[in-house]
C-alpha atoms as a PDB file:
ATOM      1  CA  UNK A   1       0.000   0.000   0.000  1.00  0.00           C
ATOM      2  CA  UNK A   2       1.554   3.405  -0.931  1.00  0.00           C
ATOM      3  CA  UNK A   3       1.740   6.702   0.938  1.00  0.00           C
ATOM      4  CA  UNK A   4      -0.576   9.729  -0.511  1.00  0.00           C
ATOM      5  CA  UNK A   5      -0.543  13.510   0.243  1.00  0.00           C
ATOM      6  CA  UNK A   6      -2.031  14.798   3.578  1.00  0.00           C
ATOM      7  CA  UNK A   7      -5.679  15.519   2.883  1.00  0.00           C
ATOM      8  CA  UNK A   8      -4.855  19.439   3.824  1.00  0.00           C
ATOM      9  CA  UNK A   9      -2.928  20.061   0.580  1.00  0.00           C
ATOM     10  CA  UNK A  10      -6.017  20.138  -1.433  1.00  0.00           C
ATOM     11  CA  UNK A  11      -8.529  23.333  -0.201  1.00  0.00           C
ATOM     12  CA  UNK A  12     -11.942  22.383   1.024  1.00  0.00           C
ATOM     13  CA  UNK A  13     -14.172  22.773  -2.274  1.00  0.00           C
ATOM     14  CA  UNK A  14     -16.123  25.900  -2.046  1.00  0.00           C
ATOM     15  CA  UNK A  15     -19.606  27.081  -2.071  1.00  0.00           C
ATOM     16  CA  UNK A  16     -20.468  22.848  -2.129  1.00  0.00           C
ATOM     17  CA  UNK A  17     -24.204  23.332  -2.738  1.00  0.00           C
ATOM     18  CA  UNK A  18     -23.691  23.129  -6.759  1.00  0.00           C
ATOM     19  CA  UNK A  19     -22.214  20.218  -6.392  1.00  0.00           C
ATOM     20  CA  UNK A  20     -25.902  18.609  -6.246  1.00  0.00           C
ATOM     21  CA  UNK A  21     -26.503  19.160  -9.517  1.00  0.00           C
ATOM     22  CA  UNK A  22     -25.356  16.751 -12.436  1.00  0.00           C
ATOM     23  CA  UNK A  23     -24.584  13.634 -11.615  1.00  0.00           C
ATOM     24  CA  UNK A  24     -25.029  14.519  -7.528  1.00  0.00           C
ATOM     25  CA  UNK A  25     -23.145  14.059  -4.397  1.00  0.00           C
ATOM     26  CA  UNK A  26     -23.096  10.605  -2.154  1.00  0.00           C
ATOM     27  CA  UNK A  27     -22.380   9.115   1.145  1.00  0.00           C
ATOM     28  CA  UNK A  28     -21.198   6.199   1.186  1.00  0.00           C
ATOM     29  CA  UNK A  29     -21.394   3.589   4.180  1.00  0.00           C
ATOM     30  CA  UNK A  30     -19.511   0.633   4.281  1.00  0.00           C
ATOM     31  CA  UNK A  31     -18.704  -2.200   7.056  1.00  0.00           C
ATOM     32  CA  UNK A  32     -16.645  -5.467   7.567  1.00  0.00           C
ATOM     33  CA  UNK A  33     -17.632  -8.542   7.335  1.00  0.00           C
ATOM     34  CA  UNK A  34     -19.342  -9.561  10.493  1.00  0.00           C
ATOM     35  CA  UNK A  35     -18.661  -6.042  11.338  1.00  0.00           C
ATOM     36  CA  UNK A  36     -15.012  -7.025  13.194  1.00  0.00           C
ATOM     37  CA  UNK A  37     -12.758  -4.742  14.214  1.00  0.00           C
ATOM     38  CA  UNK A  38     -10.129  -5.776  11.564  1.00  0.00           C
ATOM     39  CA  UNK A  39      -8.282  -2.359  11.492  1.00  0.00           C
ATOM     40  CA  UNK A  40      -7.730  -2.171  15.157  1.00  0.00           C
ATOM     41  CA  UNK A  41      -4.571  -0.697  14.836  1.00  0.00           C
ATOM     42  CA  UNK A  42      -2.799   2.770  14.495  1.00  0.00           C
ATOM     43  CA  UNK A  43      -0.841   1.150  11.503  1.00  0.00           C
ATOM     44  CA  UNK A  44      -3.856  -0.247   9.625  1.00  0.00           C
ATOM     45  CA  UNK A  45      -6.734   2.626  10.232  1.00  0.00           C
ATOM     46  CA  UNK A  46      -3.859   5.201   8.526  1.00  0.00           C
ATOM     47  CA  UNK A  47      -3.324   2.445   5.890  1.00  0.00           C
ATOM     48  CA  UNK A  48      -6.765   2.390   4.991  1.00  0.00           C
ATOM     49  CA  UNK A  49      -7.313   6.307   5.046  1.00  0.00           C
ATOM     50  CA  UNK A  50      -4.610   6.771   2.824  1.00  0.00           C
ATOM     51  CA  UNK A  51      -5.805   4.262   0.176  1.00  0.00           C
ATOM     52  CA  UNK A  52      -9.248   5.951   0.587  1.00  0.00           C
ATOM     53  CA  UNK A  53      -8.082   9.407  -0.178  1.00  0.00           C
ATOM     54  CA  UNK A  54      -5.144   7.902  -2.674  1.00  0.00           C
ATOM     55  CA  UNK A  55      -7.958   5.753  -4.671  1.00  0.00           C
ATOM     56  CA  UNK A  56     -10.726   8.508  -4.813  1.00  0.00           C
ATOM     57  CA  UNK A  57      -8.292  10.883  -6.497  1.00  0.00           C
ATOM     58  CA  UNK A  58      -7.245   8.214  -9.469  1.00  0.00           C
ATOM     59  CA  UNK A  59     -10.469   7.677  -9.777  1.00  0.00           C
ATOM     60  CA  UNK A  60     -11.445  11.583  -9.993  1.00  0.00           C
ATOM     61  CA  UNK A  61     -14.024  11.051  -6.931  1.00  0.00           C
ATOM     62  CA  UNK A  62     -13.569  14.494  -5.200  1.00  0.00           C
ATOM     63  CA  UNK A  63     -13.932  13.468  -0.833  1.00  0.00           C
ATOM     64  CA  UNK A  64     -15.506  16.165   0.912  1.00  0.00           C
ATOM     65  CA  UNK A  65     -15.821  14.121   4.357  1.00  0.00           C
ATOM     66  CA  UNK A  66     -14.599  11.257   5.443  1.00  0.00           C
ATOM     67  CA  UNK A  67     -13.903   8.911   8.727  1.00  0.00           C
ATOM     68  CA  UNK A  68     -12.318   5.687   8.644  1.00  0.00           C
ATOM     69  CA  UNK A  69     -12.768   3.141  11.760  1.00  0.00           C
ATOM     70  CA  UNK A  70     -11.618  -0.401  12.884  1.00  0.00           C
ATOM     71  CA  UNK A  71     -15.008  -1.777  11.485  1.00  0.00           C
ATOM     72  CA  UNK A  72     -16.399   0.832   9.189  1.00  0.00           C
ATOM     73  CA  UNK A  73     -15.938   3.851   7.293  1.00  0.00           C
ATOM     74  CA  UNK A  74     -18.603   6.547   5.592  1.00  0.00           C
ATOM     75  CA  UNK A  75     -17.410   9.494   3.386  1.00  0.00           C
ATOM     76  CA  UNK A  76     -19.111  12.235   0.776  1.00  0.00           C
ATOM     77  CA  UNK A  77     -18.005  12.659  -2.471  1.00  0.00           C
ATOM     78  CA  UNK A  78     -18.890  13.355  -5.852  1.00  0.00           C
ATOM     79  CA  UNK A  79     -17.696  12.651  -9.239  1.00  0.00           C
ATOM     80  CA  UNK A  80     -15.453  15.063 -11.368  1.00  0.00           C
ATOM     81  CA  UNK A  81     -15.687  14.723 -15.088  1.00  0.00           C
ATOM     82  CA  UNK A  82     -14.198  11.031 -15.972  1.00  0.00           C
ATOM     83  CA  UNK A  83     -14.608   9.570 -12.946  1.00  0.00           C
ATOM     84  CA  UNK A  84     -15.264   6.092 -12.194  1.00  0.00           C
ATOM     85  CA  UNK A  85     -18.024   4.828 -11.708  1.00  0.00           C
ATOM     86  CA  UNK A  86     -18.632   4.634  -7.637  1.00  0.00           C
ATOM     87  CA  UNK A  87     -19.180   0.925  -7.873  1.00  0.00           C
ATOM     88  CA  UNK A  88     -15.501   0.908  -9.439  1.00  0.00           C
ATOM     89  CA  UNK A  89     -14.106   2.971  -6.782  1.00  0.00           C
ATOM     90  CA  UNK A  90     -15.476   0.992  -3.762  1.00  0.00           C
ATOM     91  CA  UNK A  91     -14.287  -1.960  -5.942  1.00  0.00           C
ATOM     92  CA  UNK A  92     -10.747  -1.340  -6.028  1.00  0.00           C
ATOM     93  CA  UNK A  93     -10.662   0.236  -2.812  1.00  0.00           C
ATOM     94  CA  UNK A  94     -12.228  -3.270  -1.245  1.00  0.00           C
ATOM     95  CA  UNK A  95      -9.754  -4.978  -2.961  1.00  0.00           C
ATOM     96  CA  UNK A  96      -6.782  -3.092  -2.086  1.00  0.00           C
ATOM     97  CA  UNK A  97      -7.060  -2.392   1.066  1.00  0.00           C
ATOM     98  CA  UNK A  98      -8.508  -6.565   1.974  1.00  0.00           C
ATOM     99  CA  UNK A  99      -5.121  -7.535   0.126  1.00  0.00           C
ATOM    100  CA  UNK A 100      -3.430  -5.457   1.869  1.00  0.00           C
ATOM    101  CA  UNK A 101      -4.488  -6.584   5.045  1.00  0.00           C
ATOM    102  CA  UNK A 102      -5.031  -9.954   4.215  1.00  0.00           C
ATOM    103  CA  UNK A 103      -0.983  -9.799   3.752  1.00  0.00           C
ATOM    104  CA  UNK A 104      -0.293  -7.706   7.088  1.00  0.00           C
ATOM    105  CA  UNK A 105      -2.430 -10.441   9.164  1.00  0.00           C
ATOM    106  CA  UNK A 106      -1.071 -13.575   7.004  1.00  0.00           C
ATOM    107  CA  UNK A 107      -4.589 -14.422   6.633  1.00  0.00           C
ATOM    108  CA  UNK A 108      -4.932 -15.180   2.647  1.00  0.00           C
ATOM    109  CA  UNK A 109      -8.139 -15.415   1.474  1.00  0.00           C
ATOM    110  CA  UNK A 110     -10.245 -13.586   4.808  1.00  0.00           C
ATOM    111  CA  UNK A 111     -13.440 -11.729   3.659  1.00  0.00           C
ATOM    112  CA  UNK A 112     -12.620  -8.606   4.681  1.00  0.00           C
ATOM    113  CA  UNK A 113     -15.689  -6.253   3.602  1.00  0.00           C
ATOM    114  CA  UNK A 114     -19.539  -7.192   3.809  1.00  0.00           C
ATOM    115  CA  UNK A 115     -21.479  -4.461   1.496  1.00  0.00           C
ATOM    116  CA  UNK A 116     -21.812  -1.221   1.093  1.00  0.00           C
ATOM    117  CA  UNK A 117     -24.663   1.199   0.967  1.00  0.00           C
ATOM    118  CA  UNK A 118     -24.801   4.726  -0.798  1.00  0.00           C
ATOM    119  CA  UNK A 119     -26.861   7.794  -1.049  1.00  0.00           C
ATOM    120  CA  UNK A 120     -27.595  10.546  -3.344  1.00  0.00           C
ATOM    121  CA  UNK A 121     -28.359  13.237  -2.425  1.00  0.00           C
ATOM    122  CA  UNK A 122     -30.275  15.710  -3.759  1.00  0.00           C
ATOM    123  CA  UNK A 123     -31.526  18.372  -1.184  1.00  0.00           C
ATOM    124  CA  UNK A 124     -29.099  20.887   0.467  1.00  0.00           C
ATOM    125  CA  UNK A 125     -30.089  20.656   3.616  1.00  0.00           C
ATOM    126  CA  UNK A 126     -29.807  16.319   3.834  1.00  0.00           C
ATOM    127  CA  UNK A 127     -26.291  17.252   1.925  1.00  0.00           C
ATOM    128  CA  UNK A 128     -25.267  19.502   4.694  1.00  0.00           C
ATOM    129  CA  UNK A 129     -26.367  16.951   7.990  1.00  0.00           C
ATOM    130  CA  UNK A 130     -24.480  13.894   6.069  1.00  0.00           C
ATOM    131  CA  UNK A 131     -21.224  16.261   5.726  1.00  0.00           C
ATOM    132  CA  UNK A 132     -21.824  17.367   9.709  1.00  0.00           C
ATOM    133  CA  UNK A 133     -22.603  13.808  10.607  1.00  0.00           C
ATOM    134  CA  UNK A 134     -19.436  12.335   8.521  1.00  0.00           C
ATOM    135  CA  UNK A 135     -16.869  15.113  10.033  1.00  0.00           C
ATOM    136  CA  UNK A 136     -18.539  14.086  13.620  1.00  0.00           C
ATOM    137  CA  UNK A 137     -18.590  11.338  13.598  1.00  0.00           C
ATOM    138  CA  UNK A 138     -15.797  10.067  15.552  1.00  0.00           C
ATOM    139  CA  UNK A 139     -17.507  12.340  18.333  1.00  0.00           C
ATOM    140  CA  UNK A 140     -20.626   9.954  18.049  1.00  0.00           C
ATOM    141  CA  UNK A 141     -19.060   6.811  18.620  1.00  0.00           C
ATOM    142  CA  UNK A 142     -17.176   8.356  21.619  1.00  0.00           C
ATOM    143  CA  UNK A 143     -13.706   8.404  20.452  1.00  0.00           C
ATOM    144  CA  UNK A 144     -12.666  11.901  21.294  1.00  0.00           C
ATOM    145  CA  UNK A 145     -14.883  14.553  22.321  1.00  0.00           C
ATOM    146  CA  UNK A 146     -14.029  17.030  19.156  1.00  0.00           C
ATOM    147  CA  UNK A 147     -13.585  14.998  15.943  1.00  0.00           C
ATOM    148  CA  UNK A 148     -10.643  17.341  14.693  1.00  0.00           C
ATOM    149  CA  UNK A 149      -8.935  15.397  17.605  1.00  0.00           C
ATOM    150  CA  UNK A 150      -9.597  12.004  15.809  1.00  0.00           C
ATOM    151  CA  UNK A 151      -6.579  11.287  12.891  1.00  0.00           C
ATOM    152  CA  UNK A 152      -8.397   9.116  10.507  1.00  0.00           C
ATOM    153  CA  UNK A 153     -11.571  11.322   9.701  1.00  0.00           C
ATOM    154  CA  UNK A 154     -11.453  14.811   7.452  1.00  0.00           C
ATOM    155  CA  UNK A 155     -12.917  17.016  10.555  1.00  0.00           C
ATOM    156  CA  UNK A 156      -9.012  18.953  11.199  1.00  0.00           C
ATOM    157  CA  UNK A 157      -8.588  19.123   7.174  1.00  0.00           C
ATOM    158  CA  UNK A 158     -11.924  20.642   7.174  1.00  0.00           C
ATOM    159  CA  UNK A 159     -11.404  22.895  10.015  1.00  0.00           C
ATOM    160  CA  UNK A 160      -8.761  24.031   8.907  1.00  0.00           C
ATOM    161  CA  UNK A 161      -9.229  24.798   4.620  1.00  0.00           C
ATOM    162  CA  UNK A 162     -12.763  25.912   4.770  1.00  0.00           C
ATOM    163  CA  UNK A 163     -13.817  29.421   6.119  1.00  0.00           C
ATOM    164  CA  UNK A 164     -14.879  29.525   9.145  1.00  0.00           C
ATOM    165  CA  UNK A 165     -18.617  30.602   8.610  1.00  0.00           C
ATOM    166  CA  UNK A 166     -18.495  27.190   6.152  1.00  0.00           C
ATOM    167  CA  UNK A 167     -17.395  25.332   8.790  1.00  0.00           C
ATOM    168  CA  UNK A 168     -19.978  27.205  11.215  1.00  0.00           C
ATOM    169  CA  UNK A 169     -22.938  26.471   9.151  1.00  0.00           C
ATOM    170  CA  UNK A 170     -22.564  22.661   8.685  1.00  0.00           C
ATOM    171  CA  UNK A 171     -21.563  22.134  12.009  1.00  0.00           C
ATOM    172  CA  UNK A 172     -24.693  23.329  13.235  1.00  0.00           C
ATOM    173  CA  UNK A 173     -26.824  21.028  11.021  1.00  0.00           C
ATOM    174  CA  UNK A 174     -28.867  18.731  13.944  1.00  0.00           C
ATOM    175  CA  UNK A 175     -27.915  14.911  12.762  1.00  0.00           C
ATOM    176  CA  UNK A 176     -29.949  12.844  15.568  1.00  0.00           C
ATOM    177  CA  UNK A 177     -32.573  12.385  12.183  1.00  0.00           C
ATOM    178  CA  UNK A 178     -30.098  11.574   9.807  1.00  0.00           C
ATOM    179  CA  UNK A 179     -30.967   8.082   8.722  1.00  0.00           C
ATOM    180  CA  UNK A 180     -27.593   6.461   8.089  1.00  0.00           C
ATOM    181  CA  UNK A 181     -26.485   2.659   8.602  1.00  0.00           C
ATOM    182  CA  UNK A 182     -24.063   3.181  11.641  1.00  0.00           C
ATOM    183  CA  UNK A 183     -25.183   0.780  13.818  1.00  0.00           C
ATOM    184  CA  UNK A 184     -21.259  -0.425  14.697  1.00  0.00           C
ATOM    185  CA  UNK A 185     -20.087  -0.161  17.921  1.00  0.00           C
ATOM    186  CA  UNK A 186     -16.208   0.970  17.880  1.00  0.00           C
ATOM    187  CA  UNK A 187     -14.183  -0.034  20.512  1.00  0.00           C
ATOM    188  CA  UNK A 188     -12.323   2.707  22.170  1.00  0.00           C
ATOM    189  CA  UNK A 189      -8.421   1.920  20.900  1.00  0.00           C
ATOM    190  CA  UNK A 190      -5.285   4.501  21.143  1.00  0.00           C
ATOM    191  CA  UNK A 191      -4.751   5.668  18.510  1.00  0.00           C
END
């Protein structure tokens, strides 16, 4: 698995709302298989955020959140001209990153990933809650108690490229009715 530039290099896109237009924004949700804690490791959660952000940009998926756990990861992107399809994209990034730690665990052959579930979305305001709830949501699962604290989720990158009345607004979108699959307990770990 290869390194990848530090998410901060690239600015926080701005003005995101016009990004629902075209072929649309989506979250993405994704678990393990059996939903075990297979990158329970400092080691393996930055392996597996690095192939996220290194795989979205070949295939031109632009992330505008992400968080990356031992048993799950969501994130919200959308396609730039040429992209891959998102079924491609989870593809190869299921297959990477299971080889990859197939080969770190000398466990050939382990099913890794179970599914994954995506959204489009198509109104601002569910667009803004996702982003909140993505960026947050190390917060939810009790990890750290501000989710720029948390090193595997886009919350500091955020923080700290978008302006401030960005990050302002879509931090105070409510998310307790966001309907997203998270029902995976994460294990507090240090990280």
């Amino acid at each position: 698995m290869t390194d990848v530039a530090q998410p901060g290099r690239s600015p926080w896109p701005h003005a995101p709302p016009h990004h629902l237009q075209g072929l649309g924004v989506f979250m993405v949700t994704a678990g393990t298989y059996q939903k075990r804690s297979l990158f329970q490791s400092v080691g393996k959660l930055q392996v597996l955020q690095q192939e996220l952000l290194q795989i979205a940009a070949l295939s031109r998926w632009k992330l505008e959140a992400w968080a990356v756990f031992p048993n799950h990861y969501h994130f919200v992107a959308y396609p730039e001209p040429a992209a891959k399809t998102l079924s491609a994209f989870v593809r190869e990034l299921h297959g990477r990153t299971a080889i990859g730690l197939n080969r770190w665990d000398r466990t050939p052959g382990r099913k890794v990933w179970h599914n994954y579930w995506e959204s489009r979305m198509t109104y601002q305001k569910s667009y803004l809650a996702r982003l909140c709830y993505v960026h947050q949501n190390a917060v939810r699962h009790g990890l750290v108690t501000k989710a720029c604290h948390y090193p595997y989720c886009s919350a500091a990158w955020f923080e700290t490229t978008a302006e401030a009345s960005t990050v302002k607004t879509i931090y105070a979108f409510k998310t307790d009715a966001v309907r997203v699959l998270d029902d995976f307990e994460v294990n507090e770990f240090t990280f």
